[in-house]
Protein backbone atom coordinates (compact mmCIF):
# COMPACT_ATOMS: atom_id res chain seq x y z
CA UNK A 1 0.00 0.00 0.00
CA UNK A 2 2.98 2.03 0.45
CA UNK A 3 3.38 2.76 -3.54
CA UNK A 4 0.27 4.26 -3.44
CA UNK A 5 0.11 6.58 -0.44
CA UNK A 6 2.91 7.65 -2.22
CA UNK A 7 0.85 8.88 -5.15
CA UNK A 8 -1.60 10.64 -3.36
CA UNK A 9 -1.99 14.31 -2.51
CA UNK A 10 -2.88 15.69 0.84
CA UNK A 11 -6.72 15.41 1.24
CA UNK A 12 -6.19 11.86 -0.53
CA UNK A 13 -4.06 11.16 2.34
CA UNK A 14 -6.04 12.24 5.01
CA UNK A 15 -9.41 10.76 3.21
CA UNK A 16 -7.20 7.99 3.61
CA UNK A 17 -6.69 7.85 7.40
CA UNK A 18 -10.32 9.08 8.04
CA UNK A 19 -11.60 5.80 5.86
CA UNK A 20 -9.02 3.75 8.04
CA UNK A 21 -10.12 5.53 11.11
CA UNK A 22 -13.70 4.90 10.54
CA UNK A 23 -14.73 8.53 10.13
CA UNK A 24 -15.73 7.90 6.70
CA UNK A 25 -18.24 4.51 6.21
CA UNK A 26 -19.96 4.99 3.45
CA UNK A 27 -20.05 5.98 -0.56
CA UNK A 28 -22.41 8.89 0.63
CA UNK A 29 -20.21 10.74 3.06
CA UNK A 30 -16.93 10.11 0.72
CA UNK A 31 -19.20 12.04 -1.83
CA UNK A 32 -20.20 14.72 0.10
CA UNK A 33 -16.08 15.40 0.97
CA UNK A 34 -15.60 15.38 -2.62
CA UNK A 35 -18.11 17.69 -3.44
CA UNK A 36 -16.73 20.04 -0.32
CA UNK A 37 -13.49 19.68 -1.92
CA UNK A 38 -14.70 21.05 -5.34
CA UNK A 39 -16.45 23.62 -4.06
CA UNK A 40 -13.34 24.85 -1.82
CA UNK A 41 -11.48 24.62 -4.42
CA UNK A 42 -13.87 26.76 -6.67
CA UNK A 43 -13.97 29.29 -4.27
CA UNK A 44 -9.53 29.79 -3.97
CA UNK A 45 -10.03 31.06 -7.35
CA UNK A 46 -10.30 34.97 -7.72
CA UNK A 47 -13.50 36.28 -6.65
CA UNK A 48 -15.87 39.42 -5.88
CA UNK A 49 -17.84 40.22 -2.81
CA UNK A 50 -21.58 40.17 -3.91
CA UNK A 51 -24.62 41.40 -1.41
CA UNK A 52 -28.20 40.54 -2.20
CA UNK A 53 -31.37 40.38 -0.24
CA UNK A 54 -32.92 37.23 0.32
CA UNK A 55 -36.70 36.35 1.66
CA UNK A 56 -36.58 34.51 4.37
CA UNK A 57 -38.11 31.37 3.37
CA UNK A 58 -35.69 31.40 0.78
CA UNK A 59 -32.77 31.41 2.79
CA UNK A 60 -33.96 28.98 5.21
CA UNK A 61 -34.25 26.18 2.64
CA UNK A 62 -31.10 26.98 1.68
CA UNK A 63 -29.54 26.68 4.36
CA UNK A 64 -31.09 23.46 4.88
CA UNK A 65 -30.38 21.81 1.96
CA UNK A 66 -26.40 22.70 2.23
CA UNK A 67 -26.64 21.61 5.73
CA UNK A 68 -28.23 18.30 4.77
CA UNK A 69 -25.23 18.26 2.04
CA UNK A 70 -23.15 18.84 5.08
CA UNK A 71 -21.58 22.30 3.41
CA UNK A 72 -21.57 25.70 3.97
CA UNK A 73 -24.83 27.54 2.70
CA UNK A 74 -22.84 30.51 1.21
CA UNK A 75 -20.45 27.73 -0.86
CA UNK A 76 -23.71 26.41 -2.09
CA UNK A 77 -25.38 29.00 -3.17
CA UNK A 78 -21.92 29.90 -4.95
CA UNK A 79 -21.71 26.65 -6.58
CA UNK A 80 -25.15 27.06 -7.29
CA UNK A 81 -24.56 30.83 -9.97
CA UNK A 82 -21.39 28.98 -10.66
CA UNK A 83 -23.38 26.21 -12.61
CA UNK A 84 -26.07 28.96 -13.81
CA UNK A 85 -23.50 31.26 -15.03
CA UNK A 86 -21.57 28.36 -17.15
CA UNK A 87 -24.60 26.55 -18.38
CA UNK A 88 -24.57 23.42 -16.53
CA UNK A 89 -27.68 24.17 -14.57
């Protein structure tokens, strides 16, 4: 196993330990890292403050539905015009 720890980057590594550690036990929570991951890495690109108003309600679900995808509501809602904004939504 050695040759490929070797070919791994960091979060491969430490996705690594966690699976060997038991923090990660199924195909749904290794999915929900990955997506984290892209979306973290989405947002070390060059960006621009944005402020908008937002009903209530609206927000709410929001926040709900990144919670339940066990992310950040603001990276969501990012990845969200991300997709809009290049067509793939």
């Amino acid at each position: 196993m050695d040759h490929i720890t070797k070919s791994m980057n960091d979060t491969e590594t430490e996705w690594m330990d966690d699976i060997e550690a038991g923090q990660i036990t199924s195909d749904t929570e290794a999915r929900k890292r990955l997506a984290g991951k892209l979306i973290v890495d989405q947002s070390l690109k060059k960006s621009h403050p944005l402020s908008l108003r937002v009903p209530d309600a609206d927000l709410e679900a929001i926040q709900l539905k990144a919670a339940k995808a066990g992310i950040p509501y603001q990276s969501l809602i990012k990845s969200v015009l991300h997709r809009f904004a290049t067509d793939q939504l």
